[in-house]
C-alpha atoms as a PDB file:
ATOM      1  CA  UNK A   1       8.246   9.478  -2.196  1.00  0.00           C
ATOM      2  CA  UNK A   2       8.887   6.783  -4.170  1.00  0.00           C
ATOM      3  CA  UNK A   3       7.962   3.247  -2.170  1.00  0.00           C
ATOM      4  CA  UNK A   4      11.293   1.960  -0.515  1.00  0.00           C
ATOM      5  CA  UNK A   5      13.696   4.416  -1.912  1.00  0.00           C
ATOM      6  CA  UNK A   6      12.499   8.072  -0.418  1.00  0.00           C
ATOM      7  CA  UNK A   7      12.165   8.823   3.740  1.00  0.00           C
ATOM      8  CA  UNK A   8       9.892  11.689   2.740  1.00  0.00           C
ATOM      9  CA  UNK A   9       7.430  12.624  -0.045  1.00  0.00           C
ATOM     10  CA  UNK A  10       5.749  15.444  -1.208  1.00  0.00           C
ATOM     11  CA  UNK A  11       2.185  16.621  -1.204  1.00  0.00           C
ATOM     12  CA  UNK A  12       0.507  18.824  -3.916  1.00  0.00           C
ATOM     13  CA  UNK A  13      -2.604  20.275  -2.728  1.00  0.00           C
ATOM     14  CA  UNK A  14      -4.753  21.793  -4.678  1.00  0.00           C
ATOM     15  CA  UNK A  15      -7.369  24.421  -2.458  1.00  0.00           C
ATOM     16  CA  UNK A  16     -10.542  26.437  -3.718  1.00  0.00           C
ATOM     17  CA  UNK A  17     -12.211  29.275  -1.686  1.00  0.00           C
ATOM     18  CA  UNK A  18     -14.312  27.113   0.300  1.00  0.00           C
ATOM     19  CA  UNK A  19     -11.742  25.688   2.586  1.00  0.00           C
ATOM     20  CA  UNK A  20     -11.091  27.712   5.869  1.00  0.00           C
ATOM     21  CA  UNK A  21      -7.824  27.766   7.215  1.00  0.00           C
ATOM     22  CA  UNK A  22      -8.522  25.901  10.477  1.00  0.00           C
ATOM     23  CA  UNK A  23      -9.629  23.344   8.319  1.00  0.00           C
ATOM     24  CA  UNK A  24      -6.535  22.967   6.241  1.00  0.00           C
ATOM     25  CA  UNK A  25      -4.268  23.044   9.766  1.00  0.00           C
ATOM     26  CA  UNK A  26      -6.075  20.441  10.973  1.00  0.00           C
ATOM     27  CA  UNK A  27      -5.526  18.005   8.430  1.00  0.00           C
ATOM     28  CA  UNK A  28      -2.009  19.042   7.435  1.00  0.00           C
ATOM     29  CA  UNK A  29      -0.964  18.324  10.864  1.00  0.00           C
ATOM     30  CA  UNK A  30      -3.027  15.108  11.333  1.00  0.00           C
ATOM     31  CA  UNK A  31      -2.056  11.927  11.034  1.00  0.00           C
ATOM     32  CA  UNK A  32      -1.674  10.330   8.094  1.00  0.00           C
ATOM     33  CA  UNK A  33      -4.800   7.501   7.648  1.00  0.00           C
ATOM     34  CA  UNK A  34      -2.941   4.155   6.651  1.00  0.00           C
ATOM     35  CA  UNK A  35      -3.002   3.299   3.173  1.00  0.00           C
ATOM     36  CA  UNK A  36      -3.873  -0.462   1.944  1.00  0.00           C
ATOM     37  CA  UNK A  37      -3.771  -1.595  -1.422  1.00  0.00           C
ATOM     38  CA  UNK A  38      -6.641  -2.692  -3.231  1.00  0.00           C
ATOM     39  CA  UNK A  39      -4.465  -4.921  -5.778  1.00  0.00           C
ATOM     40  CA  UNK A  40      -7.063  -8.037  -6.059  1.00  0.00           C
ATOM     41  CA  UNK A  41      -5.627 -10.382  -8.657  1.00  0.00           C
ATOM     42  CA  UNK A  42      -8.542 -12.032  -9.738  1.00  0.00           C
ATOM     43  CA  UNK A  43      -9.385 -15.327 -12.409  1.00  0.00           C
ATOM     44  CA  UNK A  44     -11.019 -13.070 -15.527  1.00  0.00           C
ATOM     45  CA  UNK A  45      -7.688 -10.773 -14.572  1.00  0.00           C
ATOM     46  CA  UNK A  46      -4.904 -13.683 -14.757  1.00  0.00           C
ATOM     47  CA  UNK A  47      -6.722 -15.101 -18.215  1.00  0.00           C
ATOM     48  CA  UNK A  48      -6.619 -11.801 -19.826  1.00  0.00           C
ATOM     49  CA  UNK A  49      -2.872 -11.314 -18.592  1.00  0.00           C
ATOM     50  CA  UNK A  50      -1.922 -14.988 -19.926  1.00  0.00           C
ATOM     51  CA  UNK A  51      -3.660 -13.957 -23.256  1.00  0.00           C
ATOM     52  CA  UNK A  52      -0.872 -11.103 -23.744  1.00  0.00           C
ATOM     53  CA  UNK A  53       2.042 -13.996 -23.958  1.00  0.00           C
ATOM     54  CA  UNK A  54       4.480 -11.034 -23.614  1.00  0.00           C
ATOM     55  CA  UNK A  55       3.361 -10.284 -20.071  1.00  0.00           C
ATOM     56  CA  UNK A  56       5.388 -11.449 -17.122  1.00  0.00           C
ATOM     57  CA  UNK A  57       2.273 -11.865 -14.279  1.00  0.00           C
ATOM     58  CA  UNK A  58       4.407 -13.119 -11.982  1.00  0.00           C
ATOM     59  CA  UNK A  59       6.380  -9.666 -11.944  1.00  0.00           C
ATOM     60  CA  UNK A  60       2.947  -7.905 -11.912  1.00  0.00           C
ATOM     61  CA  UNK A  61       2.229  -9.469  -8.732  1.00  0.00           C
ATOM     62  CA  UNK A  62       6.219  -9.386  -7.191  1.00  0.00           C
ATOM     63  CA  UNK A  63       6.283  -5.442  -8.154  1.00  0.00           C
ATOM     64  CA  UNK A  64       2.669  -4.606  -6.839  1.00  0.00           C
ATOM     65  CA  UNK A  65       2.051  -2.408  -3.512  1.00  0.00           C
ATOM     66  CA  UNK A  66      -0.219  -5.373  -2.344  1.00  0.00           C
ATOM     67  CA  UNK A  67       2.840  -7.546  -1.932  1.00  0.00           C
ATOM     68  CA  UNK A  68       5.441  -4.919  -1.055  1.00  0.00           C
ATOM     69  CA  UNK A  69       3.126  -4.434   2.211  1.00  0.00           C
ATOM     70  CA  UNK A  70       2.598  -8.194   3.134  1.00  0.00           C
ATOM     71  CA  UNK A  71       6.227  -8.637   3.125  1.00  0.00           C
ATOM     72  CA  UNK A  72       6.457  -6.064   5.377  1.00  0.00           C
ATOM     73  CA  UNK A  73       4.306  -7.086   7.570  1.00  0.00           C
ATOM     74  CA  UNK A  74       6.094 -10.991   7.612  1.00  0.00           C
ATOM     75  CA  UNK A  75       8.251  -9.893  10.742  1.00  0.00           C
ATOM     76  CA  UNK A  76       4.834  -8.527  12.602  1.00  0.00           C
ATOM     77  CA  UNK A  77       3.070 -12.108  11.836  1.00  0.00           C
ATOM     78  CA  UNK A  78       5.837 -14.119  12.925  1.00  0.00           C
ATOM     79  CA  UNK A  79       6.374 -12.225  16.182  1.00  0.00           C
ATOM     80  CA  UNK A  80       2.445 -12.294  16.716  1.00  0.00           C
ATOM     81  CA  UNK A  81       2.946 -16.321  16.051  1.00  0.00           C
ATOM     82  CA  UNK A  82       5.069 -17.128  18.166  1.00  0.00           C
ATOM     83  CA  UNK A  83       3.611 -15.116  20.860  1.00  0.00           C
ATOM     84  CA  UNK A  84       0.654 -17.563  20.269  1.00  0.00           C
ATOM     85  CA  UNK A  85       2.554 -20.479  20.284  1.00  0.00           C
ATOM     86  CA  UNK A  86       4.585 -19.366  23.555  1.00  0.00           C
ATOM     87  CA  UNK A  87       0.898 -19.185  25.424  1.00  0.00           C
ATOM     88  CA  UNK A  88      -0.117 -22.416  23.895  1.00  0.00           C
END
């Protein structure tokens, strides 16, 4: 699905011959392993960006997945917070 918009997505799976159908069941009814973005912006990235003076970097970083999940997990953090400052 597409990230905020769809409750559900679809899966294309693609099988060969070697995979036994035990196998497949098992992982189509498995949970799904959580999914972290590797978005690292780093100095030789934001110099290259800055180079193309028609690139907005700040909406590269607003629109990536990186920041879509830590602003999701900004309620978590301040509940875990203040949960530490409530024992403190």
């Amino acid at each position: 699905g597409r990230r905020g918009l769809d409750a559900q997505g679809m899966v294309v799976l693609l099988l060969n011959e070697e995979i036994e159908a035990e196998a497949l069941q098992a992982m189509m009814s498995a949970s799904p392993l959580p999914l972290e973005s590797a978005f690292r912006l780093r100095y030789n990235t934001l110099l290259k960006l800055y180079a193309l003076e028609s690139y907005d970097v700040e909406l590269l970083v607003r629109r990536s997945f990186y920041t879509y999940q830590r602003v999701g997990a900004l309620p978590e953090i301040a509940r875990r917070r203040a949960a530490l400052e409530a024992e403190a």
